[in-house]
N, C-alpha and C. Protein backbone atom coordinates (compact mmCIF):
# COMPACT_ATOMS: atom_id res chain seq x y z
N UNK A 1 15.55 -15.49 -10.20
CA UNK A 1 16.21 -14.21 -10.36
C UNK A 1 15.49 -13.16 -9.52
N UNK A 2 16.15 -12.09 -9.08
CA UNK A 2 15.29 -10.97 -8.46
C UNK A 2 15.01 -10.02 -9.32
N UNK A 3 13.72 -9.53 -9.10
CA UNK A 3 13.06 -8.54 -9.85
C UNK A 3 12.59 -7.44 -8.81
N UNK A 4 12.31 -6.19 -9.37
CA UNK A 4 11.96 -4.97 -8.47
C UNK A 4 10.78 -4.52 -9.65
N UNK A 5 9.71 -4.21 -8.96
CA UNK A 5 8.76 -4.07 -9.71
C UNK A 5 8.10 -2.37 -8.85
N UNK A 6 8.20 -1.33 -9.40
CA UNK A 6 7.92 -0.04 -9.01
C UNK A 6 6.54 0.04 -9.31
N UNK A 7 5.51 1.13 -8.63
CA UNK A 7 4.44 1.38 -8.76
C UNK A 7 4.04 3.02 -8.07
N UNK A 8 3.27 3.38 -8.53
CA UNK A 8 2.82 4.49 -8.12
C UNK A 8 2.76 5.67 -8.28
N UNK A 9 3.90 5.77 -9.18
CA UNK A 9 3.61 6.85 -10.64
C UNK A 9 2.57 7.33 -11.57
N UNK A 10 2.57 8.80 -11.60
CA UNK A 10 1.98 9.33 -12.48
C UNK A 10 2.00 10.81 -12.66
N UNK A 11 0.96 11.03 -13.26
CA UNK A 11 0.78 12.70 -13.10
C UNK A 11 0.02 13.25 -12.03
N UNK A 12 0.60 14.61 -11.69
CA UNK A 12 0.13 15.20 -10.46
C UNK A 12 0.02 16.80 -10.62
N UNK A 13 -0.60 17.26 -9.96
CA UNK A 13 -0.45 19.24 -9.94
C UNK A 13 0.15 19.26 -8.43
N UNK A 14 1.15 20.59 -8.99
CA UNK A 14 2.08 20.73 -8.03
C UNK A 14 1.15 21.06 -6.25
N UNK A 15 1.83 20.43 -5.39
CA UNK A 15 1.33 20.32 -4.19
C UNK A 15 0.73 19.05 -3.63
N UNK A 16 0.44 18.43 -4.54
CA UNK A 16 -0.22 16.90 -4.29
C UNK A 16 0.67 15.96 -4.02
N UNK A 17 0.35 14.50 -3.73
CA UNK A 17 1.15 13.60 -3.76
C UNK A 17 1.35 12.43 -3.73
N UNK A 18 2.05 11.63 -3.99
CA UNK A 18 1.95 10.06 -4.45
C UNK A 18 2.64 9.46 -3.43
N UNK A 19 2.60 7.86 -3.80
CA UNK A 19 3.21 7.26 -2.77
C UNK A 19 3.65 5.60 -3.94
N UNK A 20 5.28 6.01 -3.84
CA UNK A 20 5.41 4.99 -4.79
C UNK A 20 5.71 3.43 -4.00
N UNK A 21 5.86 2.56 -4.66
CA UNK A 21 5.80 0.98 -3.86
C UNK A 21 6.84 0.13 -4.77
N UNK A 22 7.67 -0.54 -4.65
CA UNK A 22 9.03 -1.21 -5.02
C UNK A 22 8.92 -2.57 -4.45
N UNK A 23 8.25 -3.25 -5.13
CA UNK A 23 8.12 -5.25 -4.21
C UNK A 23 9.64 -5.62 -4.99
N UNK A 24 10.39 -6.18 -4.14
CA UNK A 24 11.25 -7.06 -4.51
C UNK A 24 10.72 -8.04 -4.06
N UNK A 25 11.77 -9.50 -5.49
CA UNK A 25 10.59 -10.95 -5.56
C UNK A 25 12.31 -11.72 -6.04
N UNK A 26 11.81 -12.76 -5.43
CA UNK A 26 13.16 -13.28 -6.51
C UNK A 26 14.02 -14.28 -4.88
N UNK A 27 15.01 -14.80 -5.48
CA UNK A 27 16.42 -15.53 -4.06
C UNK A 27 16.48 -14.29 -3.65
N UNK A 28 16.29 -13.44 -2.69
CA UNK A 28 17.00 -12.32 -2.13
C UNK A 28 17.91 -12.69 -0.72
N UNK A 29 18.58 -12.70 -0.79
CA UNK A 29 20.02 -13.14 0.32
C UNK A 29 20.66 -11.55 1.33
N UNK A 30 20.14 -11.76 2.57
CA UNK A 30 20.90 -11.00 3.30
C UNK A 30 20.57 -9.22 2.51
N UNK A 31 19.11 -9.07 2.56
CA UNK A 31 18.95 -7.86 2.05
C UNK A 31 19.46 -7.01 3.21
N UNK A 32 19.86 -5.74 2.70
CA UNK A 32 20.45 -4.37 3.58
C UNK A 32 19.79 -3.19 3.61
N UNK A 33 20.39 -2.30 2.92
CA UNK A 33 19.78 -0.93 2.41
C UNK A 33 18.78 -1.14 1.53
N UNK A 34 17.41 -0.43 1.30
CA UNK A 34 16.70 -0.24 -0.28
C UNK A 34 16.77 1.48 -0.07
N UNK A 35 16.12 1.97 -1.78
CA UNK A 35 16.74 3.40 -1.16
C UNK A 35 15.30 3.60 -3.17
N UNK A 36 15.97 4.78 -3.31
CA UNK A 36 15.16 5.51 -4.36
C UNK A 36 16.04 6.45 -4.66
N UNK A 37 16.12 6.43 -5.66
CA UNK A 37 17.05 7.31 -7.02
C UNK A 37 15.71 8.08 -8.21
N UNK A 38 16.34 9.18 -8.70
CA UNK A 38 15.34 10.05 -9.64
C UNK A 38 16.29 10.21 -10.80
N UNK A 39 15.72 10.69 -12.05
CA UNK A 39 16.35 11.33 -12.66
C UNK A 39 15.93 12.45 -13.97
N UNK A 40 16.16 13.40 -13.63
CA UNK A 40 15.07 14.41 -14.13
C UNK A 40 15.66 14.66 -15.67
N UNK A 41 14.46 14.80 -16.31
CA UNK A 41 14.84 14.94 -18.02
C UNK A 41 16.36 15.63 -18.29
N UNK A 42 17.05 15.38 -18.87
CA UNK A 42 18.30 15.97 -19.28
C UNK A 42 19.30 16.17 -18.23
N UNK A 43 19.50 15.30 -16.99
CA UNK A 43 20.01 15.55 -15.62
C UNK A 43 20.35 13.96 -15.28
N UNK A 44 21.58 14.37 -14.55
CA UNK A 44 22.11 13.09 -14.03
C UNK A 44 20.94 11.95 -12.97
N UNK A 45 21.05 10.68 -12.87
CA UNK A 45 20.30 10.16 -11.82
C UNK A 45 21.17 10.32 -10.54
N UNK A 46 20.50 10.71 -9.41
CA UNK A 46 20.47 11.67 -8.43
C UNK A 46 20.02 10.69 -7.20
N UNK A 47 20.70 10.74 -5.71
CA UNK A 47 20.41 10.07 -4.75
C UNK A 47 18.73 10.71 -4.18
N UNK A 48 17.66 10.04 -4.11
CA UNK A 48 16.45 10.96 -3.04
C UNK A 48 16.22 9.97 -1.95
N UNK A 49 16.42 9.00 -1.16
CA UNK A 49 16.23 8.61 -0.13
C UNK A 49 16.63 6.99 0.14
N UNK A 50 17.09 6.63 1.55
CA UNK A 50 17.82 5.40 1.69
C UNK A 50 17.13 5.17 3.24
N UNK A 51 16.88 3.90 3.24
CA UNK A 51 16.78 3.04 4.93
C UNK A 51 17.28 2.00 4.78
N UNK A 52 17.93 1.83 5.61
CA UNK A 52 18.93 0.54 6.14
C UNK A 52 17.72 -0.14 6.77
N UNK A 53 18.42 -1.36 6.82
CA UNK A 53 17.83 -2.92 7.82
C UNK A 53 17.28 -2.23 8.84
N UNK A 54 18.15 -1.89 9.68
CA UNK A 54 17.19 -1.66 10.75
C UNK A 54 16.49 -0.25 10.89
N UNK A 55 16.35 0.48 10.15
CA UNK A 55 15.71 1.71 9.96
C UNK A 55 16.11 3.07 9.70
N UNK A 56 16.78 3.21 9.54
CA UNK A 56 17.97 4.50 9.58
C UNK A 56 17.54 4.79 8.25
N UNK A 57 16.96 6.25 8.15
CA UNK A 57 16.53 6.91 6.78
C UNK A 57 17.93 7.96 6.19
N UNK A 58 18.10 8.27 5.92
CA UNK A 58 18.74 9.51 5.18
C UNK A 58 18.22 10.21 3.81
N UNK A 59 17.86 11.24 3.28
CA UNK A 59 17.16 12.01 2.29
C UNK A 59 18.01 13.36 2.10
N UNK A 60 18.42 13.85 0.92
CA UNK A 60 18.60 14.82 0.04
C UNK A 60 18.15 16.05 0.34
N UNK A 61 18.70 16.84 0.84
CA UNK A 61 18.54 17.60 1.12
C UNK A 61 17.05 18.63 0.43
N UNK A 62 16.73 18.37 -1.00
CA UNK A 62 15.75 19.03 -1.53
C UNK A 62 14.42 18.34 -1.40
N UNK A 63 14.36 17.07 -0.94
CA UNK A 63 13.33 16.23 -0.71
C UNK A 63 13.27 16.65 1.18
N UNK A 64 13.70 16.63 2.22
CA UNK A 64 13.61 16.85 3.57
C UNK A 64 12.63 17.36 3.92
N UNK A 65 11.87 17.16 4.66
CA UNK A 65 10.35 17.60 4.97
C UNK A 65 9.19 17.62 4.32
N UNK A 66 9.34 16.25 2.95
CA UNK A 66 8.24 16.63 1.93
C UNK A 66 8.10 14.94 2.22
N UNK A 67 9.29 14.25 1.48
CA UNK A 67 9.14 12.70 1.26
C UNK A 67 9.85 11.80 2.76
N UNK A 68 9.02 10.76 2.80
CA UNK A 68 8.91 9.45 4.06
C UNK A 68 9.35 8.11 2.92
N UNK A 69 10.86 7.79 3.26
CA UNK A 69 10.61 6.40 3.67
C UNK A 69 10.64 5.04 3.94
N UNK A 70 9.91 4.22 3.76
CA UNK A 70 9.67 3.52 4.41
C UNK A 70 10.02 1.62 4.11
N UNK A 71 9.79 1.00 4.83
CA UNK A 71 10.32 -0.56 4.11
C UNK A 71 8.74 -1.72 5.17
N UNK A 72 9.10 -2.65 4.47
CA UNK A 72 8.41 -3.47 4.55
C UNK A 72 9.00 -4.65 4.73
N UNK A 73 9.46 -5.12 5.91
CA UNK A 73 10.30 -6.08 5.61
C UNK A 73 10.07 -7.93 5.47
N UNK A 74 9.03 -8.01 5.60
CA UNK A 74 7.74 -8.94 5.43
C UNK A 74 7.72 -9.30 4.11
N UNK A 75 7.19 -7.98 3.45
CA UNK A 75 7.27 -8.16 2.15
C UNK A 75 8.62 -7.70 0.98
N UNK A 76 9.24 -7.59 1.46
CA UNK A 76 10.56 -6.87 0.58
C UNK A 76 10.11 -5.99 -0.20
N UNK A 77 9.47 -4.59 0.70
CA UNK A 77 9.09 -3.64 -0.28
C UNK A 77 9.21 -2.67 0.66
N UNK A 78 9.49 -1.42 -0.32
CA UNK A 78 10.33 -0.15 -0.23
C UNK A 78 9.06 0.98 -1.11
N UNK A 79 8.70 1.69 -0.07
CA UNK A 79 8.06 2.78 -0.38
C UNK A 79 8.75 4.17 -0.03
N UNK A 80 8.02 5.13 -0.97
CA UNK A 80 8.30 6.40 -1.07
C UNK A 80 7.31 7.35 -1.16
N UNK A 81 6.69 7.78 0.03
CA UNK A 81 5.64 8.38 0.23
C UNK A 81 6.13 9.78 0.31
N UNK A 82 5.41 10.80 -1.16
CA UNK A 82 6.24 12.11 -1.50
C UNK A 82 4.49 13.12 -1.82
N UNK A 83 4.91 14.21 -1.04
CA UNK A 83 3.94 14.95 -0.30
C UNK A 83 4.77 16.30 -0.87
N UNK A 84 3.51 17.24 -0.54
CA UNK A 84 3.95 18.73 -1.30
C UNK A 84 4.95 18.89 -2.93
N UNK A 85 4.32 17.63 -3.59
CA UNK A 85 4.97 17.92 -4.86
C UNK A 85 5.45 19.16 -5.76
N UNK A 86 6.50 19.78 -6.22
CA UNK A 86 7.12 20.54 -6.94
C UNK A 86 7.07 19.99 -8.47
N UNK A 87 7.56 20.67 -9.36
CA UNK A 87 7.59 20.36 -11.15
C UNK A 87 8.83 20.20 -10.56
N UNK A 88 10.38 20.73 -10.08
CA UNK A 88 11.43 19.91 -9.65
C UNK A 88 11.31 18.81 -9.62
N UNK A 89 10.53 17.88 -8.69
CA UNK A 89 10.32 16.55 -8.65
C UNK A 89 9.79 16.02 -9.87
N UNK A 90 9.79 16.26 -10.64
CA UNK A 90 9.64 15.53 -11.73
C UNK A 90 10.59 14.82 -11.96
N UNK A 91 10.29 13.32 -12.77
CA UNK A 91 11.47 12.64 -13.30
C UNK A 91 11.25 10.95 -13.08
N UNK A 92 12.39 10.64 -13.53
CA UNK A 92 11.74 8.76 -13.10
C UNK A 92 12.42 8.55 -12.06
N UNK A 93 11.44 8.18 -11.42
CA UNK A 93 12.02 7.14 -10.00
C UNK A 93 12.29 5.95 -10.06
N UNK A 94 13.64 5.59 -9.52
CA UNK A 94 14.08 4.00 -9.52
C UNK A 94 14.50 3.79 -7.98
N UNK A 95 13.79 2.74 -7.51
CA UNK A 95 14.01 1.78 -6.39
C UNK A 95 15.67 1.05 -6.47
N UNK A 96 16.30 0.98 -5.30
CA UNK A 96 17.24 -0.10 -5.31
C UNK A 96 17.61 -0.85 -4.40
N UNK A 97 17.72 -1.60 -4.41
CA UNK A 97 18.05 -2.70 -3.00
C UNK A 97 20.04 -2.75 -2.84
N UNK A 98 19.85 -3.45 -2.09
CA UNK A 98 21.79 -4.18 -1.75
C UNK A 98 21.66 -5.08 -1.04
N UNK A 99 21.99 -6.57 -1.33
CA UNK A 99 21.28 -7.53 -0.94
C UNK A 99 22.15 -9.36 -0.80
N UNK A 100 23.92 -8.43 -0.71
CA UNK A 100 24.20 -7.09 -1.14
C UNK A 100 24.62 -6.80 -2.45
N UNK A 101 24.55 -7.79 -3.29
CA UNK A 101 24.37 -7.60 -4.51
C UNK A 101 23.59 -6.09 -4.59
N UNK A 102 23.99 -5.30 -5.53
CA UNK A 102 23.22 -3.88 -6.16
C UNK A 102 21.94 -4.89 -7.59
N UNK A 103 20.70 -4.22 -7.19
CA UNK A 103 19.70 -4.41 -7.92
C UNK A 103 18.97 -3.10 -8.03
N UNK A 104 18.01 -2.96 -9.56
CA UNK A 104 17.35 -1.83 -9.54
C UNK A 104 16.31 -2.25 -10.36
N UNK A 105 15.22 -0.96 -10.33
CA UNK A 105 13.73 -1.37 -10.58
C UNK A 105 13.89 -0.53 -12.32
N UNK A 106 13.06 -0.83 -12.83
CA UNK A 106 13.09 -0.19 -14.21
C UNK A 106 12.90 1.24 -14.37
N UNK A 107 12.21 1.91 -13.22
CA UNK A 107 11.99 2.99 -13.12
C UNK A 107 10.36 3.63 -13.33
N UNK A 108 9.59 4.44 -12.69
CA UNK A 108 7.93 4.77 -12.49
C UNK A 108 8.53 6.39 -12.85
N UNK A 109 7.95 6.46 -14.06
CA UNK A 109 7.52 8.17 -14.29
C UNK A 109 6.40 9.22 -13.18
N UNK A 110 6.89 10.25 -12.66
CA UNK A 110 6.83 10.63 -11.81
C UNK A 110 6.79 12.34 -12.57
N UNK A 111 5.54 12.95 -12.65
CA UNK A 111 5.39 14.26 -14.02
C UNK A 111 4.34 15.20 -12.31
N UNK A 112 4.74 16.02 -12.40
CA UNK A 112 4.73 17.64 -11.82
C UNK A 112 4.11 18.44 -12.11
N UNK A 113 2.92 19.03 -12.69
CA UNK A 113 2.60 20.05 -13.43
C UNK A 113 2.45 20.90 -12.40
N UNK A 114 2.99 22.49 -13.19
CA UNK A 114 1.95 23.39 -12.04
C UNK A 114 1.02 24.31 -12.56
């Protein structure tokens, strides 16, 4: 079976920053896009960043010039390297692949203080 296993969560003061990590493990067939989804306490889950196979990023307009990223394609892993943290950014982050089956990670708490 495939599994997505997130990492790199935690607490932070605003301005700092993490760098989360998403190993997919498992039959993975004809992977495509992986990408990262949030979803902030009492708020819908929300698109924050996507790269295709061959590299093509796209990001959310409120993340643009803060968060990178990136894939691994060696290892079937999908990072999210997020810089100049806000208490906005708070929330859980979930990894997802398309593969092309849709798969997702359980989600890494991701807390803001300022």
């Amino acid at each position: 079976q495939v599994q997505l296993v997130e990492s790199g969560g935690g607490l932070v003061q605003a301005g700092g920053s993490l760098r989360l990590s998403c190993a997919a493990s498992g039959s993975i067939f004809n992977l495509k896009s992986m990408g990262w989804y949030r979803q902030p306490p009492g708020k819908q889950r929300e698109l924050v960043a996507t790269v295709t196979s061959g590299g093509t990023t796209d990001y959310a307009d409120s993340v643009k010039g803060r968060f990178t990223i990136s894939r691994d394609n060696g290892k079937n892993t999908v990072y999210l390297q997020m810089n100049t943290l806000k208490p906005e950014d708070t929330a859980v982050y979930y990894c997802t692949i398309w593969s092309p089956r849709r798969y997702w990670g359980q989600g890494t708490q991701v807390t803001v203080s300022s």
